[in-house]
C-alpha atoms as a PDB file:
ATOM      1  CA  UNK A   1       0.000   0.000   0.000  1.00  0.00           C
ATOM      2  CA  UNK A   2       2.983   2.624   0.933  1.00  0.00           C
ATOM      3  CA  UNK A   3       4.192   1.819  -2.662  1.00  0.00           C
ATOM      4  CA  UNK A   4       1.265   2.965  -4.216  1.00  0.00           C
ATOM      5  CA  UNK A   5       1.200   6.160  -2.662  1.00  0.00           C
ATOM      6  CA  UNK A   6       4.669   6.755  -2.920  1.00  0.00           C
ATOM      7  CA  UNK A   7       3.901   6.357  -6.778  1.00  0.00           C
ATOM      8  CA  UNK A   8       0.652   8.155  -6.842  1.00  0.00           C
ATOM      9  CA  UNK A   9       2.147  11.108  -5.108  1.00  0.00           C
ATOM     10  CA  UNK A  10       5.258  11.101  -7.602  1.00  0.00           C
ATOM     11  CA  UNK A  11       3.034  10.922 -10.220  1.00  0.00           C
ATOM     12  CA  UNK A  12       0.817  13.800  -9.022  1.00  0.00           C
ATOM     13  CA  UNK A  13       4.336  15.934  -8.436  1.00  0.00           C
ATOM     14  CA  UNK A  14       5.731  15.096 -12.005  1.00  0.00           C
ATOM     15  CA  UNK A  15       2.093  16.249 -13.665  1.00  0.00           C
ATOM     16  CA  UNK A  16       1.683  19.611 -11.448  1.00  0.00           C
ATOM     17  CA  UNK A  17       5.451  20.557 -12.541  1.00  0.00           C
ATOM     18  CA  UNK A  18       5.122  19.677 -15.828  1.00  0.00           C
ATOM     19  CA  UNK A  19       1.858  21.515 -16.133  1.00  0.00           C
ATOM     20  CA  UNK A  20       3.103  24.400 -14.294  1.00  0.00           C
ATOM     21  CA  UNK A  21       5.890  25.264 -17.239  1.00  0.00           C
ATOM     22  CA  UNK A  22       5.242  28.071 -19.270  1.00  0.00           C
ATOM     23  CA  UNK A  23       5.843  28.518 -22.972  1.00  0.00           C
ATOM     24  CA  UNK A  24       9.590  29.670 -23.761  1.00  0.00           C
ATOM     25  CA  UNK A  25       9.274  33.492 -24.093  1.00  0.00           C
ATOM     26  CA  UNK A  26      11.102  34.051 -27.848  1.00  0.00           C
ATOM     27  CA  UNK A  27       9.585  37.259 -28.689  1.00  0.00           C
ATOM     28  CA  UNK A  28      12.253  40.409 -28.027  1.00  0.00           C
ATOM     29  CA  UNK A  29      10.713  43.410 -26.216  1.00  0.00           C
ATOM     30  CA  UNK A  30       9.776  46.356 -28.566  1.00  0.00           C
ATOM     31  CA  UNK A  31      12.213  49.367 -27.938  1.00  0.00           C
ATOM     32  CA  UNK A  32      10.960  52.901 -28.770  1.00  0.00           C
ATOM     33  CA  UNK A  33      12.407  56.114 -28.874  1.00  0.00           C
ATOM     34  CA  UNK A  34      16.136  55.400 -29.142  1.00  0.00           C
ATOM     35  CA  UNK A  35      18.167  57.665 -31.071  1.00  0.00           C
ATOM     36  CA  UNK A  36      21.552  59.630 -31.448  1.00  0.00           C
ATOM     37  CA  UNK A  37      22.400  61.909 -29.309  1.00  0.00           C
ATOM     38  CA  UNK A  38      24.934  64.942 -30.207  1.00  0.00           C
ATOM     39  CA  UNK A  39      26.822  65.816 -27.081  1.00  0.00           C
ATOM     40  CA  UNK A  40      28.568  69.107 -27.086  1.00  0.00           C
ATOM     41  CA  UNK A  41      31.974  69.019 -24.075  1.00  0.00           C
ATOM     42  CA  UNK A  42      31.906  70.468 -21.002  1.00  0.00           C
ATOM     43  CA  UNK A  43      28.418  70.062 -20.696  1.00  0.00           C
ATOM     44  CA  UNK A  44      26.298  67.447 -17.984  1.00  0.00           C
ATOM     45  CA  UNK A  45      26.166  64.147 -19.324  1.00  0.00           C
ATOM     46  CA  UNK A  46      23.441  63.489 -21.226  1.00  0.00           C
ATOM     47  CA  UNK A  47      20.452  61.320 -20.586  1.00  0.00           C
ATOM     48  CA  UNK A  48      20.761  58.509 -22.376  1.00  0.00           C
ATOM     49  CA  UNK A  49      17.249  57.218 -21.842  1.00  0.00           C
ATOM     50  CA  UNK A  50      15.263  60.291 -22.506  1.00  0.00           C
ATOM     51  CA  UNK A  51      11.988  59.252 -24.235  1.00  0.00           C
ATOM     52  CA  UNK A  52      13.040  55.771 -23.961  1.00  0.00           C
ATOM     53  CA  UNK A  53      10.481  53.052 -23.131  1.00  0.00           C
ATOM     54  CA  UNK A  54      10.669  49.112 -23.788  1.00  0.00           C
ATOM     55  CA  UNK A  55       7.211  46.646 -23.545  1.00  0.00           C
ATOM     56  CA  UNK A  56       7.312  42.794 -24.070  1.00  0.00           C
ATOM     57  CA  UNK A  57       4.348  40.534 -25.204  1.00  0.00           C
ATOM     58  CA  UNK A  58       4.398  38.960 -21.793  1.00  0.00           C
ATOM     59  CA  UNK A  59       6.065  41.006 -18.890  1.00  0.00           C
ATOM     60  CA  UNK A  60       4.373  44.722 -20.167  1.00  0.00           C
ATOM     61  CA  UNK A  61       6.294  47.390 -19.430  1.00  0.00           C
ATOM     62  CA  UNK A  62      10.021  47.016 -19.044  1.00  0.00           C
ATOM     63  CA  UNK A  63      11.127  50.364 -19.080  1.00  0.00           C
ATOM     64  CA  UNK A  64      12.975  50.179 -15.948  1.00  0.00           C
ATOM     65  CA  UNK A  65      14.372  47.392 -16.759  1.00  0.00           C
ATOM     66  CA  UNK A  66      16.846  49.120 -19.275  1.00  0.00           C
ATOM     67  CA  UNK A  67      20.068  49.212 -18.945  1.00  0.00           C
ATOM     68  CA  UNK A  68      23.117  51.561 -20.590  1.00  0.00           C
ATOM     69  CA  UNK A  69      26.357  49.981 -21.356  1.00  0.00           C
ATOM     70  CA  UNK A  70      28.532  52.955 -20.843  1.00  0.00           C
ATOM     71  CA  UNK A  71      31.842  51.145 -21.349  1.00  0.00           C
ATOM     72  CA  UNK A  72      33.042  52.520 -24.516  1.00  0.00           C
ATOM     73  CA  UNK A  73      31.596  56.129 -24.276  1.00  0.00           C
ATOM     74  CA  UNK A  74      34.576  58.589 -23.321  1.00  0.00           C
ATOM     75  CA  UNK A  75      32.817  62.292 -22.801  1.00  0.00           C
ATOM     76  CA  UNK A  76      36.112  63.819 -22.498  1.00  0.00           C
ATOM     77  CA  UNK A  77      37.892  63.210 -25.745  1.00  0.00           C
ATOM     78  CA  UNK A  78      36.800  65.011 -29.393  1.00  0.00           C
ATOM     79  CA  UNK A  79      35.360  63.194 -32.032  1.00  0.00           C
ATOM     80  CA  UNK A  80      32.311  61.061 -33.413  1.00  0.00           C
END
């Protein structure tokens, strides 16, 4: 009889995980409002994320969420 259970409740624990898995999510969030920005020296840095705003199909709004890789923007040296 404890066999039994101990299969019906491994059963039971297999079929609630397996039914608790959600579709893989392979749609990329929308981005909106990125664009160049022209930064002039000597001025504040700019903000990067002004009129910036990111939704996916599932999770909504991701806005802040976004993240700036800053790592190869030098504000103190001329040029493009």
């Amino acid at each position: 009889m404890k066999r039994v259970i101990v299969i019906m409740v491994f059963t039971f624990s297999l079929l609630s995980l397996i039914a608790c898995q959600k579709e893989p999510d392979i749609v990329p969030p929308h981005i909106t409002g990125a664009k160049d920005i022209t930064y002039y020296m000597g001025r504040g840095e700019p903000d990067y994320l002004n009129g910036v705003s990111a939704n996916d199909n599932i999770d909504g709004d991701i806005t802040s969420q976004i993240e700036v890789d800053l790592s190869e923007v030098d504000l103190e040296t001329p040029g493009i």
